[in-house]
PDB file of N, CA and C in Angstrom:
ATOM      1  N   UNK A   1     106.637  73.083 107.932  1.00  0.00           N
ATOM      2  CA  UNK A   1     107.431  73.635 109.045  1.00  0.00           C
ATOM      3  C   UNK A   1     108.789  74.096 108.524  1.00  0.00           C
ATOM      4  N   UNK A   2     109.404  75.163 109.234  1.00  0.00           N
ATOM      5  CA  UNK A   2     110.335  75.757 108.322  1.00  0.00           C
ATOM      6  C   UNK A   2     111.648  75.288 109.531  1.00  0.00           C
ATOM      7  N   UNK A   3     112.546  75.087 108.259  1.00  0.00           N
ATOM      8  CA  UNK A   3     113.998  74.187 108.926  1.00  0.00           C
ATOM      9  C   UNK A   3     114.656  75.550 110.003  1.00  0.00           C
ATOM     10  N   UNK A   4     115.038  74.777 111.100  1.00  0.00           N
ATOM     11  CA  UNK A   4     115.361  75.553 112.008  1.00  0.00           C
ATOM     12  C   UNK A   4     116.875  76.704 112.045  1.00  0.00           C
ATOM     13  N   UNK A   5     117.925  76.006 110.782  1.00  0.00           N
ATOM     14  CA  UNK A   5     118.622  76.256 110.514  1.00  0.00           C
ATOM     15  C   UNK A   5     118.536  77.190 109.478  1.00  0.00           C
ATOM     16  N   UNK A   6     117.371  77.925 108.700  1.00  0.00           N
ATOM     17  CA  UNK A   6     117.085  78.531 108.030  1.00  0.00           C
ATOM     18  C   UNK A   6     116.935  79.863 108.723  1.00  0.00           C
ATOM     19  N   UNK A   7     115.400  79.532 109.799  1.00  0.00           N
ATOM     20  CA  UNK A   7     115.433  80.865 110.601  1.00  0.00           C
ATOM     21  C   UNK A   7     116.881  81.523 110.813  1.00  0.00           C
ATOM     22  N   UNK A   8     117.607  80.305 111.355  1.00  0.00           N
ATOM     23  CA  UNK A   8     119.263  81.532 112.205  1.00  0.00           C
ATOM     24  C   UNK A   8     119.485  81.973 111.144  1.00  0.00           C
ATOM     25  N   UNK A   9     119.733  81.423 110.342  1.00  0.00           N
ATOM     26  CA  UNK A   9     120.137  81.894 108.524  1.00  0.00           C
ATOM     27  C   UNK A   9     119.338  83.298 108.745  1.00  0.00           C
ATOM     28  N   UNK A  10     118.641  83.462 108.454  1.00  0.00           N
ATOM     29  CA  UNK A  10     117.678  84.548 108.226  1.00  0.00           C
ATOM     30  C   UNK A  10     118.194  86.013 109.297  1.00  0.00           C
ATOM     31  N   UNK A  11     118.098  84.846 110.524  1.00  0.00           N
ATOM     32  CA  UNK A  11     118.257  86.445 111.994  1.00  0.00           C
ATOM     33  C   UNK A  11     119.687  86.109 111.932  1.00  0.00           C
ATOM     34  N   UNK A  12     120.699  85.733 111.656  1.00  0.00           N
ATOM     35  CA  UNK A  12     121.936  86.667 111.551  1.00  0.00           C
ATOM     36  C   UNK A  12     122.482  87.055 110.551  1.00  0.00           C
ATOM     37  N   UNK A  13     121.343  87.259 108.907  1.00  0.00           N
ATOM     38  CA  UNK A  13     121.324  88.237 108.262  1.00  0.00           C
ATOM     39  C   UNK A  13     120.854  89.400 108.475  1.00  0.00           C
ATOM     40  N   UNK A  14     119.283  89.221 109.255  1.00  0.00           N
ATOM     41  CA  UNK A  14     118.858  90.855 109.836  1.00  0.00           C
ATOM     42  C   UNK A  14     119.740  91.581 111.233  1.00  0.00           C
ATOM     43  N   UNK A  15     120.579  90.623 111.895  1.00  0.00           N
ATOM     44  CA  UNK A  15     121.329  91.215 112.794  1.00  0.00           C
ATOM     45  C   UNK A  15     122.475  91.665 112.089  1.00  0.00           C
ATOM     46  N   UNK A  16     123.128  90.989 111.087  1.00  0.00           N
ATOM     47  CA  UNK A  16     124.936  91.197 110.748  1.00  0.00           C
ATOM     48  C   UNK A  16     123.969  93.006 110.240  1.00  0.00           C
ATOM     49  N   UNK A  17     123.277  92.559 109.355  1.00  0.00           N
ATOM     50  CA  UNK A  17     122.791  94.027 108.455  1.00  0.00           C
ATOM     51  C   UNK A  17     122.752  95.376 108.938  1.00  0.00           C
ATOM     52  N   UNK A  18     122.520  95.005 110.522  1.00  0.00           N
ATOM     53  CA  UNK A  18     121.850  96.074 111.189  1.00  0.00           C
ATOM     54  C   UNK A  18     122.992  96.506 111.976  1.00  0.00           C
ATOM     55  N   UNK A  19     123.569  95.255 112.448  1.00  0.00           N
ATOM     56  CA  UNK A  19     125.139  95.664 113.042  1.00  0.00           C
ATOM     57  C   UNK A  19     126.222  96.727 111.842  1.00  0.00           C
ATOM     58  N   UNK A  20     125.817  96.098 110.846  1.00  0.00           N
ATOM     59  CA  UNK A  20     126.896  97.111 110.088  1.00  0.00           C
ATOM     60  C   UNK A  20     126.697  98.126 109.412  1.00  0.00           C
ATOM     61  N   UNK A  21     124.553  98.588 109.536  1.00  0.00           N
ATOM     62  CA  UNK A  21     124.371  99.431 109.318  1.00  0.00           C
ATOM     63  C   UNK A  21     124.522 100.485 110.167  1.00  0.00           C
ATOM     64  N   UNK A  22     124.725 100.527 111.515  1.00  0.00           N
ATOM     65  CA  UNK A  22     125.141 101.527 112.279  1.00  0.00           C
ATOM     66  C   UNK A  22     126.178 101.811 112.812  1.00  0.00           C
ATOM     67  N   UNK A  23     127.142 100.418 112.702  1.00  0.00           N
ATOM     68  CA  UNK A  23     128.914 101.152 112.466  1.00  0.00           C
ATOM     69  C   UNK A  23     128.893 101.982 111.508  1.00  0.00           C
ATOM     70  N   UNK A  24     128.469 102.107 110.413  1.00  0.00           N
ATOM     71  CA  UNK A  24     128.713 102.882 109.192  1.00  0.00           C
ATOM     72  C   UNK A  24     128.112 103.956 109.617  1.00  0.00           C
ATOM     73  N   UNK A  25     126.888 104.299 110.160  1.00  0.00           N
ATOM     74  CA  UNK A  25     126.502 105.539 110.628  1.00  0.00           C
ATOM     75  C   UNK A  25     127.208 106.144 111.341  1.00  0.00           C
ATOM     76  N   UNK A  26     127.713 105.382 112.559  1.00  0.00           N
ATOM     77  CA  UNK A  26     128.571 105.759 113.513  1.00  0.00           C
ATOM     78  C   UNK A  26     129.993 106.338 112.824  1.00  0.00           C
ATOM     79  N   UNK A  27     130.585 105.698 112.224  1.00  0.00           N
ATOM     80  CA  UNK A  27     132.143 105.953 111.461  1.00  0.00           C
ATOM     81  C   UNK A  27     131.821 107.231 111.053  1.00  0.00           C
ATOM     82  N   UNK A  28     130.702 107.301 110.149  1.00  0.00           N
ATOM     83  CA  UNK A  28     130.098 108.209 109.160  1.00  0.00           C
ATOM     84  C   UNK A  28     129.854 109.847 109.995  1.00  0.00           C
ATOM     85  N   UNK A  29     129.642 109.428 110.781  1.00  0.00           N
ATOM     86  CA  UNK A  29     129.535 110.952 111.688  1.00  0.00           C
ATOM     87  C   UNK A  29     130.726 111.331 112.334  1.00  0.00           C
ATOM     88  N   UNK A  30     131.805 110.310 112.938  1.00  0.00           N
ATOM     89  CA  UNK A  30     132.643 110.610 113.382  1.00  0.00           C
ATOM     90  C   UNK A  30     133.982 111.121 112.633  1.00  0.00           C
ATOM     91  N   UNK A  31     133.968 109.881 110.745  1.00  0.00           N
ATOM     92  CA  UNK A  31     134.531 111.209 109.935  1.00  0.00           C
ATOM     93  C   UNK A  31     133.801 112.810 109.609  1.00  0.00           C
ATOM     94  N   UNK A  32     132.710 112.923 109.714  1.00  0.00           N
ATOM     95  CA  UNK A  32     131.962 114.517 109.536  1.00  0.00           C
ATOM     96  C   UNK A  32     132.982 114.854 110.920  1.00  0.00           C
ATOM     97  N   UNK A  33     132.960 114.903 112.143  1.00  0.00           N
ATOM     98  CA  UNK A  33     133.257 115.666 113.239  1.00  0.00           C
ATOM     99  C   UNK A  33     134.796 115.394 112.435  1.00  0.00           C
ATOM    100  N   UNK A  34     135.555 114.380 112.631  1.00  0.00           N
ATOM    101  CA  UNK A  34     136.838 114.736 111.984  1.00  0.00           C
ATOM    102  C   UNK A  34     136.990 116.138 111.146  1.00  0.00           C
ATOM    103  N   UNK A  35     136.411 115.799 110.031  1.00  0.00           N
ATOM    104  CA  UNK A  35     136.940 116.287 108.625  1.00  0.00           C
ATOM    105  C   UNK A  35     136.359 118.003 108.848  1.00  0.00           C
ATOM    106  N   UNK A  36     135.459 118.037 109.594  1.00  0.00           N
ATOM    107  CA  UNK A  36     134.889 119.985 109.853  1.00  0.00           C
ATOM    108  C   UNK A  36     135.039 120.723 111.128  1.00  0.00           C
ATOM    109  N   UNK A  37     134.041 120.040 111.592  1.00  0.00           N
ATOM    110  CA  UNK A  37     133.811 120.166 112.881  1.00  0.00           C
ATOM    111  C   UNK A  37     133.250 121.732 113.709  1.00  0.00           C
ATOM    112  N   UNK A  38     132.791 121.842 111.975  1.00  0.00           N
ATOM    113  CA  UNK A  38     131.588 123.315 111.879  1.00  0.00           C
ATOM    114  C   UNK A  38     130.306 123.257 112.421  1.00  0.00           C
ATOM    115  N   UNK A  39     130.362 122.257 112.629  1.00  0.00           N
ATOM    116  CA  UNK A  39     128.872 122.123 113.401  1.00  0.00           C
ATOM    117  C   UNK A  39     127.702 121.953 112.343  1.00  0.00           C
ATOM    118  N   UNK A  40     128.209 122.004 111.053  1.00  0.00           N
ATOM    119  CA  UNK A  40     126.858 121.975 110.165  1.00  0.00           C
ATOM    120  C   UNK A  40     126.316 120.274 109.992  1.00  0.00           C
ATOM    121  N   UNK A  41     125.070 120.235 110.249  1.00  0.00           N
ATOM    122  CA  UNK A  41     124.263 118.767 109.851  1.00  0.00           C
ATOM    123  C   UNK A  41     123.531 118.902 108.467  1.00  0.00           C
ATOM    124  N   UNK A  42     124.267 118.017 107.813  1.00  0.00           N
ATOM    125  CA  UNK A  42     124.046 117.917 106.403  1.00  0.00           C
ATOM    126  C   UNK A  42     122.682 116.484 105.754  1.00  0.00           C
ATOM    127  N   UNK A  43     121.570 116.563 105.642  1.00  0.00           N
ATOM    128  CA  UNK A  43     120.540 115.302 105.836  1.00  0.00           C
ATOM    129  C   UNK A  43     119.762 115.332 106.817  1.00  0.00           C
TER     130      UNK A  43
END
């Protein structure tokens, strides 16, 4: 049986990950609209 304190271990590594993988997306587009704001989508 797996220690219960492990799982959280686990899901608020796949949550922190995911949380800060889409601030970074988010930031990430909002410097593109900053920095041009040509309208070009680059990816």
């Amino acid at each position: 049986m797996m220690d219960s304190t492990d799982v959280l271990q686990r899901w608020w590594i796949d949550v922190g990950l995911s949380e800060l993988m889409s601030r970074a997306a988010q930031r990430g587009a909002e410097r593109r609209l900053d920095s041009g704001g040509d309208g070009d989508l680059v990816g």
